[in-house]
Protein backbone atom coordinates (compact mmCIF):
# COMPACT_ATOMS: atom_id res chain seq x y z
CA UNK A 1 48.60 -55.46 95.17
CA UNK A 2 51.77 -57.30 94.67
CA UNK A 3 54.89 -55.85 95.92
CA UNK A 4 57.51 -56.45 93.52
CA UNK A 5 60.44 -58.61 95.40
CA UNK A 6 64.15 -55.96 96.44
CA UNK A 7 67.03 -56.60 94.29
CA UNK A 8 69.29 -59.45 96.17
CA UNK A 9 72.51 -57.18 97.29
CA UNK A 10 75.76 -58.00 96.14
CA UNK A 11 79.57 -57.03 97.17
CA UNK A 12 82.46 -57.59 94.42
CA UNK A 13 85.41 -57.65 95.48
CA UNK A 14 87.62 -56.74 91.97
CA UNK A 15 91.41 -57.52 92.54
CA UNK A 16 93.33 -54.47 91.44
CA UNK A 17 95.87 -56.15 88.60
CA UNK A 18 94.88 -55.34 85.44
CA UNK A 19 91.75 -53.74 84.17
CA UNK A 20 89.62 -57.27 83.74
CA UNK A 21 88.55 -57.83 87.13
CA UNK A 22 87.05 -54.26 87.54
CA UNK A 23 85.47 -54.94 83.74
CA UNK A 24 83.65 -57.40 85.19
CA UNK A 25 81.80 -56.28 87.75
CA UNK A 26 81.04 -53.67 85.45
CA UNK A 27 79.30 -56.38 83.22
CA UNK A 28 78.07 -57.91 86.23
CA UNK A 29 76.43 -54.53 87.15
CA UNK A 30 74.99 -53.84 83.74
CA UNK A 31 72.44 -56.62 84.08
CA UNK A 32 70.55 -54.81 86.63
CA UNK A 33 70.03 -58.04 88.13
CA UNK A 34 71.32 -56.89 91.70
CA UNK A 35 72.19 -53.45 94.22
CA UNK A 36 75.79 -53.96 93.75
CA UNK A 37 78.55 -52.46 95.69
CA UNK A 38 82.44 -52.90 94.14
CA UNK A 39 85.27 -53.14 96.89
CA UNK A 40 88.87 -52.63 94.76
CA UNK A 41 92.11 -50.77 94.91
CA UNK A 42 92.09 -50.51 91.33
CA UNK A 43 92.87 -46.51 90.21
CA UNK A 44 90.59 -47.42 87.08
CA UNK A 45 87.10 -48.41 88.66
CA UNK A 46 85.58 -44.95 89.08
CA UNK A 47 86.09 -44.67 84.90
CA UNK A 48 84.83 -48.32 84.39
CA UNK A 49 81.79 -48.93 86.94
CA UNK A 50 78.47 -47.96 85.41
CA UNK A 51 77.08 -44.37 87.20
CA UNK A 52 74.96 -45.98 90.33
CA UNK A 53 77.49 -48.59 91.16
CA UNK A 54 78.78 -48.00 94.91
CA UNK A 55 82.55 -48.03 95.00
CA UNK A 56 84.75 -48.91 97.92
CA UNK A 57 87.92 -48.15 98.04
CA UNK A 58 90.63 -50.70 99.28
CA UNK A 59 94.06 -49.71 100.67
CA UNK A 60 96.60 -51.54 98.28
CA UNK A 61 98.29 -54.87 99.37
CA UNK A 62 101.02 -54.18 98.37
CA UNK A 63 103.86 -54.79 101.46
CA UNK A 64 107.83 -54.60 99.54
CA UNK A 65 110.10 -57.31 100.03
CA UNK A 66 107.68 -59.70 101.28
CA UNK A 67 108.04 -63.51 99.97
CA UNK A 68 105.97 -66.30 100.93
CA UNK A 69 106.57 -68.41 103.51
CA UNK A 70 108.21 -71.91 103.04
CA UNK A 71 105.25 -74.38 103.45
CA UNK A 72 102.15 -71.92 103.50
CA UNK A 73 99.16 -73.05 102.03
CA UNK A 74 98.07 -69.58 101.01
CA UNK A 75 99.52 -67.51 98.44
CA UNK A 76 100.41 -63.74 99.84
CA UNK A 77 99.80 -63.59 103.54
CA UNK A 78 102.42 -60.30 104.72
CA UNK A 79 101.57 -58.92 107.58
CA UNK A 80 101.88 -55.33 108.95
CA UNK A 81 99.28 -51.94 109.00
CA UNK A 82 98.96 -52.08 105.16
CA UNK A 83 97.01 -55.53 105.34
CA UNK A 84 95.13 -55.05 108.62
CA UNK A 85 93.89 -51.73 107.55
CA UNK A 86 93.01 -53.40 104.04
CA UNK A 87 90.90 -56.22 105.54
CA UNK A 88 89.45 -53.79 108.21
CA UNK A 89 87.96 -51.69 105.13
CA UNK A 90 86.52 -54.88 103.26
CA UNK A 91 84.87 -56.19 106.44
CA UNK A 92 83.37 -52.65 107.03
CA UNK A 93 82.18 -52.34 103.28
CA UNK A 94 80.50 -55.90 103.71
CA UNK A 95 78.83 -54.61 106.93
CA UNK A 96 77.49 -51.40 105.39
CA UNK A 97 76.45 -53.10 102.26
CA UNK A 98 74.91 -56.41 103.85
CA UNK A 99 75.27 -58.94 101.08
CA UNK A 100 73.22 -61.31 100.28
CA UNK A 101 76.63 -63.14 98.65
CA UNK A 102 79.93 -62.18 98.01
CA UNK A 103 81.52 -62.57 94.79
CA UNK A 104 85.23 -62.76 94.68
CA UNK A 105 87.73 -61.41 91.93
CA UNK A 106 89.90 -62.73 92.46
CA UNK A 107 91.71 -63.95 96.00
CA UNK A 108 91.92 -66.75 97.85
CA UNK A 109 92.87 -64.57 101.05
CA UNK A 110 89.83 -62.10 100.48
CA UNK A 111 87.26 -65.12 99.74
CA UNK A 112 88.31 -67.33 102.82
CA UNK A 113 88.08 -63.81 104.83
CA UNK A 114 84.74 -63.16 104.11
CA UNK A 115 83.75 -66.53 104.29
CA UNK A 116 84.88 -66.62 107.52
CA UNK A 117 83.67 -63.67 108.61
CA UNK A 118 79.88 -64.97 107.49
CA UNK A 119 78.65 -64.32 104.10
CA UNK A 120 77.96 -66.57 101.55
CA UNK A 121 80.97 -66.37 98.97
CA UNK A 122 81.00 -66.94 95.06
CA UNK A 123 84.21 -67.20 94.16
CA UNK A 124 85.52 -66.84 90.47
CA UNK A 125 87.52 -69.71 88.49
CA UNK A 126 90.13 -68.77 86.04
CA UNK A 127 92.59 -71.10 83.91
CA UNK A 128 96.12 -72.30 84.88
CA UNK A 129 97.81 -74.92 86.96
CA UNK A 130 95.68 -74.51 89.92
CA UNK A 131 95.98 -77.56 91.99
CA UNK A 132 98.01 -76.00 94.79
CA UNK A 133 96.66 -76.45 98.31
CA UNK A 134 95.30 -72.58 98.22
CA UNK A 135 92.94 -73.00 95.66
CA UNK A 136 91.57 -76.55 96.62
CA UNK A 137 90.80 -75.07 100.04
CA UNK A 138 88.98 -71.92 97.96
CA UNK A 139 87.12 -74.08 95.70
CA UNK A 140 85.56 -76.24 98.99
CA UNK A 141 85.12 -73.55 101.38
CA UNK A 142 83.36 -71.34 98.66
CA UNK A 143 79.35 -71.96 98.36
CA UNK A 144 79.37 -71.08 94.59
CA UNK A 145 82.00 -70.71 91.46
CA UNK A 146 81.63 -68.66 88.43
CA UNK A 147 84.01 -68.85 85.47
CA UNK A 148 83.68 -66.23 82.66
CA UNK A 149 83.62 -68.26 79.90
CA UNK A 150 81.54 -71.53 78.32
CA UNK A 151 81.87 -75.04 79.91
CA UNK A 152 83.06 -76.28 76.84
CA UNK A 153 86.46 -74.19 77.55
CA UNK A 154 87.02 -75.56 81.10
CA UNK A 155 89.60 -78.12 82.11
CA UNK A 156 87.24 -81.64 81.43
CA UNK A 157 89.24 -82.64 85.11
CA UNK A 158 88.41 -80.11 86.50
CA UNK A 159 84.86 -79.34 85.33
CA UNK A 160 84.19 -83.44 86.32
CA UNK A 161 85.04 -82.56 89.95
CA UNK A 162 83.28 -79.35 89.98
CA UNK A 163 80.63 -78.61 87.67
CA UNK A 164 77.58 -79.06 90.16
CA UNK A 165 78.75 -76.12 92.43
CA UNK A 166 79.81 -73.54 88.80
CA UNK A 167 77.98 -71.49 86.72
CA UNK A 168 79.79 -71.18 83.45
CA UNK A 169 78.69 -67.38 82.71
CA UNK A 170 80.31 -66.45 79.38
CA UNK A 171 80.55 -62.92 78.46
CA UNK A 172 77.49 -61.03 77.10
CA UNK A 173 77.03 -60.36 73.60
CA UNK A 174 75.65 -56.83 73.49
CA UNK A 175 77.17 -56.29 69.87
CA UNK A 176 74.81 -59.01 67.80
CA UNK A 177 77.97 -60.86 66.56
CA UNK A 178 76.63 -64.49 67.96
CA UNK A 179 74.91 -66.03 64.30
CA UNK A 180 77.25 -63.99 62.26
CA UNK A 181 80.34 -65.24 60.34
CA UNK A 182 84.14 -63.69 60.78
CA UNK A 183 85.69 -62.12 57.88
CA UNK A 184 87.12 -59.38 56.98
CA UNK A 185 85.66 -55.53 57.52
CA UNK A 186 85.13 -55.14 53.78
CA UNK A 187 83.50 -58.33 53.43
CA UNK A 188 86.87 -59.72 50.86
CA UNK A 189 87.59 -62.88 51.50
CA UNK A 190 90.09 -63.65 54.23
CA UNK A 191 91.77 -66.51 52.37
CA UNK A 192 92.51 -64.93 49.08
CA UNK A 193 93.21 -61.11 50.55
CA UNK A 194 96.60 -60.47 49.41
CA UNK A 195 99.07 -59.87 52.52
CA UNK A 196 99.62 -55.78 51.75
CA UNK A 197 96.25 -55.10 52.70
CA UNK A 198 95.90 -56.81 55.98
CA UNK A 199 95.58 -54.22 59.00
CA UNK A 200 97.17 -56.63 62.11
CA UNK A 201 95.33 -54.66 65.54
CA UNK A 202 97.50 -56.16 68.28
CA UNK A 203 96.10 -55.75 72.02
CA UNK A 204 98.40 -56.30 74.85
CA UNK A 205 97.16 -56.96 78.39
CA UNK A 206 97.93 -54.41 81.37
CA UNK A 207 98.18 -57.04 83.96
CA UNK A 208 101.41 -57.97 83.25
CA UNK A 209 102.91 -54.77 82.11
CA UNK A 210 103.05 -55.20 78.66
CA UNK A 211 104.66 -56.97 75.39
CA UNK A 212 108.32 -56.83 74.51
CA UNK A 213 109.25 -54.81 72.28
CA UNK A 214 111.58 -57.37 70.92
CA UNK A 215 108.98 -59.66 70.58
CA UNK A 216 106.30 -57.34 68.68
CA UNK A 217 109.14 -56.77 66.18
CA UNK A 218 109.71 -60.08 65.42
CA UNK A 219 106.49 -61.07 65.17
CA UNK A 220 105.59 -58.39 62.23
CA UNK A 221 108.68 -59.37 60.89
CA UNK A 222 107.47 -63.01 59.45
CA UNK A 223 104.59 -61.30 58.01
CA UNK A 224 106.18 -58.12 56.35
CA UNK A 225 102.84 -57.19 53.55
CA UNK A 226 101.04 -57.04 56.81
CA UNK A 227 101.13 -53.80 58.64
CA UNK A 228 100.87 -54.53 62.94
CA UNK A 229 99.03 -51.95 65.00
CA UNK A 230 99.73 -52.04 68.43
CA UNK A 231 97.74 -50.79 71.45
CA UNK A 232 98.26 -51.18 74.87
CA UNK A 233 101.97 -51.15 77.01
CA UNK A 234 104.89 -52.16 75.34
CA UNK A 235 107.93 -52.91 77.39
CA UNK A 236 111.74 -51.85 76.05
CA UNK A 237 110.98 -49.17 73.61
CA UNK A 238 113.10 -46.73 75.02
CA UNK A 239 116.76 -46.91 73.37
CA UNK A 240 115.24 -49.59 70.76
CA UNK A 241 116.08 -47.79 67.74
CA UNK A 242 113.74 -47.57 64.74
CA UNK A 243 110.93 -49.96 64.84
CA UNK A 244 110.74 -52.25 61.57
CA UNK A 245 108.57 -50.38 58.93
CA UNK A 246 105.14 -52.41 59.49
CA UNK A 247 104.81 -51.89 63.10
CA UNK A 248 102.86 -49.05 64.72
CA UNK A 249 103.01 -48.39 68.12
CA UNK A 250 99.37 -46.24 69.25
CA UNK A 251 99.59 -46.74 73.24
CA UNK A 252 96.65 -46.90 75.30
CA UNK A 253 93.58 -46.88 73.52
CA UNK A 254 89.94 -46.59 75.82
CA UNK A 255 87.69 -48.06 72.84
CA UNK A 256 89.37 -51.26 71.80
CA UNK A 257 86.85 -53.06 70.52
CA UNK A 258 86.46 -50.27 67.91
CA UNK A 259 90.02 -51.10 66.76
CA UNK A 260 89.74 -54.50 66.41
CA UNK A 261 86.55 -54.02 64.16
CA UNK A 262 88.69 -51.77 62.02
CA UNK A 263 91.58 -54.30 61.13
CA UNK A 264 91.36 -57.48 58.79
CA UNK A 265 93.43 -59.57 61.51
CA UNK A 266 93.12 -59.43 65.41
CA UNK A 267 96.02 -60.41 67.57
CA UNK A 268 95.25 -60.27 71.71
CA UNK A 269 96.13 -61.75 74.66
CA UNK A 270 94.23 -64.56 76.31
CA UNK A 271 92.93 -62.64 78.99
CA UNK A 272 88.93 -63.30 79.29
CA UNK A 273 88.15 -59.65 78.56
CA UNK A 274 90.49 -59.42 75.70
CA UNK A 275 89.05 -62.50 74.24
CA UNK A 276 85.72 -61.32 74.68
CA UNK A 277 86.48 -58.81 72.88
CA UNK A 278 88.03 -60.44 70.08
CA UNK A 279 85.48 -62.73 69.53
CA UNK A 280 83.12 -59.66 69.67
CA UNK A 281 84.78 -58.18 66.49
CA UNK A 282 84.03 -60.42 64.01
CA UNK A 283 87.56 -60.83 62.54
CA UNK A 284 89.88 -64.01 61.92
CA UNK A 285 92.09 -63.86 65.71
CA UNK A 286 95.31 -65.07 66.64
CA UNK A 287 95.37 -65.24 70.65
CA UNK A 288 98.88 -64.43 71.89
CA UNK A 289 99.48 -65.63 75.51
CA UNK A 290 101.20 -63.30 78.20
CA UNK A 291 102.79 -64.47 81.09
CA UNK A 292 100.74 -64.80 84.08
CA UNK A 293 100.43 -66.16 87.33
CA UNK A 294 100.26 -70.15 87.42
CA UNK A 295 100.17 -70.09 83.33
CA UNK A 296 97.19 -68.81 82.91
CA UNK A 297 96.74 -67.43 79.62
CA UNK A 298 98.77 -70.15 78.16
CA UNK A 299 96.23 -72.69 79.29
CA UNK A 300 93.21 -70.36 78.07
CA UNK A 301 94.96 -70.14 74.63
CA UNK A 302 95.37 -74.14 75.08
CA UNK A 303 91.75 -74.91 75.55
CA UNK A 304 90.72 -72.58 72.90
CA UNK A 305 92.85 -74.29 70.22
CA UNK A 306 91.28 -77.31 71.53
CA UNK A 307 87.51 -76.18 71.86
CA UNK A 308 87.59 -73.95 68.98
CA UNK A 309 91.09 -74.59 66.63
CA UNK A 310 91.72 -70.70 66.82
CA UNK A 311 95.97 -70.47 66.52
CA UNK A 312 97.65 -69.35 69.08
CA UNK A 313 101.76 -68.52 69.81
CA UNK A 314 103.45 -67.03 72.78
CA UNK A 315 105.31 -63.66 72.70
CA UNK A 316 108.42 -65.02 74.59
CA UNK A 317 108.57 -68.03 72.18
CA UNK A 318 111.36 -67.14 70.25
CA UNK A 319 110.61 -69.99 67.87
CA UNK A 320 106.98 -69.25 67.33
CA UNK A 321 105.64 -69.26 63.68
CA UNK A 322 103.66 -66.31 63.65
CA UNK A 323 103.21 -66.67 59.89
CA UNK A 324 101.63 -70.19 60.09
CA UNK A 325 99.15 -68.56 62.93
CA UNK A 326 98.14 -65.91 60.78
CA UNK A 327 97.75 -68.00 57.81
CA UNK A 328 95.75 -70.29 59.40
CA UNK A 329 93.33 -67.66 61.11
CA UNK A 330 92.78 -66.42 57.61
CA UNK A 331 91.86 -69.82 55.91
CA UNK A 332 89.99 -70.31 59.02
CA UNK A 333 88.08 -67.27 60.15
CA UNK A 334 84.90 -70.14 61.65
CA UNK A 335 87.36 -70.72 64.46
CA UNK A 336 86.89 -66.95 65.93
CA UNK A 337 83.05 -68.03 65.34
CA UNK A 338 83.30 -71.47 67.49
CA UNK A 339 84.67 -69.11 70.14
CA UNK A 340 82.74 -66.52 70.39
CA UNK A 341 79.91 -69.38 70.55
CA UNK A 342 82.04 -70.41 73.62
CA UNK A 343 82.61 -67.21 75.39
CA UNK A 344 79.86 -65.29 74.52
CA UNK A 345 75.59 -65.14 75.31
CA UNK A 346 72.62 -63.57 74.84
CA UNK A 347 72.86 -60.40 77.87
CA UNK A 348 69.24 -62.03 78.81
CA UNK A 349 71.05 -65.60 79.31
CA UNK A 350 73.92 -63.48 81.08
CA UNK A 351 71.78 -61.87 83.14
CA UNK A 352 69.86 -65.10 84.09
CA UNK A 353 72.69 -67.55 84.79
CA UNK A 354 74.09 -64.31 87.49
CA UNK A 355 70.88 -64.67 89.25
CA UNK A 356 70.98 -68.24 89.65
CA UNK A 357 74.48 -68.05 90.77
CA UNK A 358 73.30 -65.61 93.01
CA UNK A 359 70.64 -67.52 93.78
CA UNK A 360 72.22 -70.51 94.04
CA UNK A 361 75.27 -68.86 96.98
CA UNK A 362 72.16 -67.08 99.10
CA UNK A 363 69.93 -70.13 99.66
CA UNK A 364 72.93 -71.59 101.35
């Protein structure tokens, strides 16, 4: 009789800013594909993991008044009790969990750690200006590279130099919206729906602490038949005054993809689990770039203009031309389509391109 072949073991290490690196492993767990095992210090992982999921809880990294050191190659390297006991706990978590590979989400520190330290390490590729000497070193010393989003989004510079050692995973599509067409939820056309019934849901990323206030107002304010819904943090409210008459501030919301699905317009940040879940909707989108670490989300938005013409406009850009953007979603509502073709697969192709990645690390 054939034994049927253990699940390869796998430890994720989730950085703690923001809610998208925890997300992910949750996606990653979802596939069944491996035993996995999530090491974070993010407060939100026991609500996001699926039930099953070991969880490992880091010490923060957090060490105030720390700067980086003139000439360092790495990025945050403080030292004191706070890191040693942090990097003590990660070592021990690999030891009890015995890895076949490690994927990291994402550090540069963590990944060279536990590379060092003797497991095979996939570590994950995001956008920006990374051509610093910290994430060259990652993206040699690392045996694998993941990126959550299509190759036809990457850097074409970067994907020349790299592509033989990444898997391009993508996001999965567990709502059916890959061979469907954006429009709007009553099925009106986008392009001739007069502005005072367009519903604007606006989704602002946590990983930077949230939209201006300021900036929210003005944006609403070029489109004023439009009426902007806002979830997520929103800095400067307090002592603001009365907010302009189409703008709707809701807070935190935990199901935002039903909230997008309810609007005629979507309006998010370009972080990959906000765009996932824009192009997951099915409505005409608008990405809205935050500020991030080595521009991030700016070069995201950049590449999907490029791959996929969706519009795109910065919150701090006092100049921006939110009206254009929205006009042009609207009389374009294929270019949420030619994303979501980009960023999102079949959970079968998800699950497969993990295991080869997997795979792929393990074999060595």
């Amino acid at each position: 009789m054939n034994r049927a072949q253990p699940r390869p073991r796998v430890l994720y290490y989730a950085h703690d800013h923001g809610s998208g690196h925890v997300r992910h492993a949750a996606r990653a767990a979802a596939t069944g594909a491996f035993d996995l095992t999530v090491a974070t210090a993010s407060a939100t992982a026991g609500r996001v993991l699926p039930a099953g999921v070991e969880l490992e809880v880091l010490p923060p990294d957090v060490v105030p008044g720390y700067s980086r050191r003139p000439g360092s190659a790495l990025h945050y390297t403080p030292t004191g009790p706070v890191i040693r006991a942090r990097f003590a706990r990660l070592l021990e978590a690999a030891q009890r969990a015995r890895p076949d590979a490690v994927v990291v989400d994402v550090s540069v520190e963590a990944a060279l750690f536990l590379r060092l330290a003797g497991y095979p390490v996939i570590h994950r590729r995001m956008h920006g200006d990374r051509t610093d000497p910290a994430h060259e070193l990652v993206y040699a010393e690392a045996d694998h590279l993941i990126a959550h989003y299509g190759a036809e989004l990457e850097d074409p510079a970067w994907r020349d130099r790299f592509k033989d050692k990444t898997t391009f995973l993508g996001a999965p599509d567990t709502t059916g919206r890959l061979g469907l067409r954006a429009g709007s939820r009553s099925g009106r056309s986008t392009t001739l729906m007069p502005a005072a019934t367009r519903e604007v849901a606006v989704v602002t990323g946590t990983g930077g602490g949230g939209v201006r206030l300021a900036d929210l107002a003005r944006a609403a304010g070029q489109t004023p038949g439009s009426r902007w819904h806002v979830y997520g943090p929103v800095l400067g409210v307090e002592g603001s005054g009365p907010l302009p008459p189409n703008l709707v501030l809701h807070g935190w919301t935990d199901d935002v993809p039903a909230r997008l699905r309810e609007a005629e317009l979507v309006v998010v940040s370009a972080g990959y689990s906000a765009v996932a879940d824009a192009a997951a909707s099915g409505r005409p989108l608008v990405l809205a770039p935050e500020e991030r670490p080595f521009g991030e989300q700016e070069h995201f938005a950049a590449a999907a203009h490029r791959a996929a013409g969706v519009p795109w406009c910065r919150w701090s850009d006092e100049s921006a031309d939110w009206a254009a953007a929205v006009r042009t979603a609207l009389q374009d509502p294929a270019s949420a389509d030619r994303l979501a073709a980009a960023v999102l697969v079949d959970p079968a192709e998800y699950r497969r391109r993990w295991e080869s990645a997997v795979q792929y690390a393990a074999s060595g």
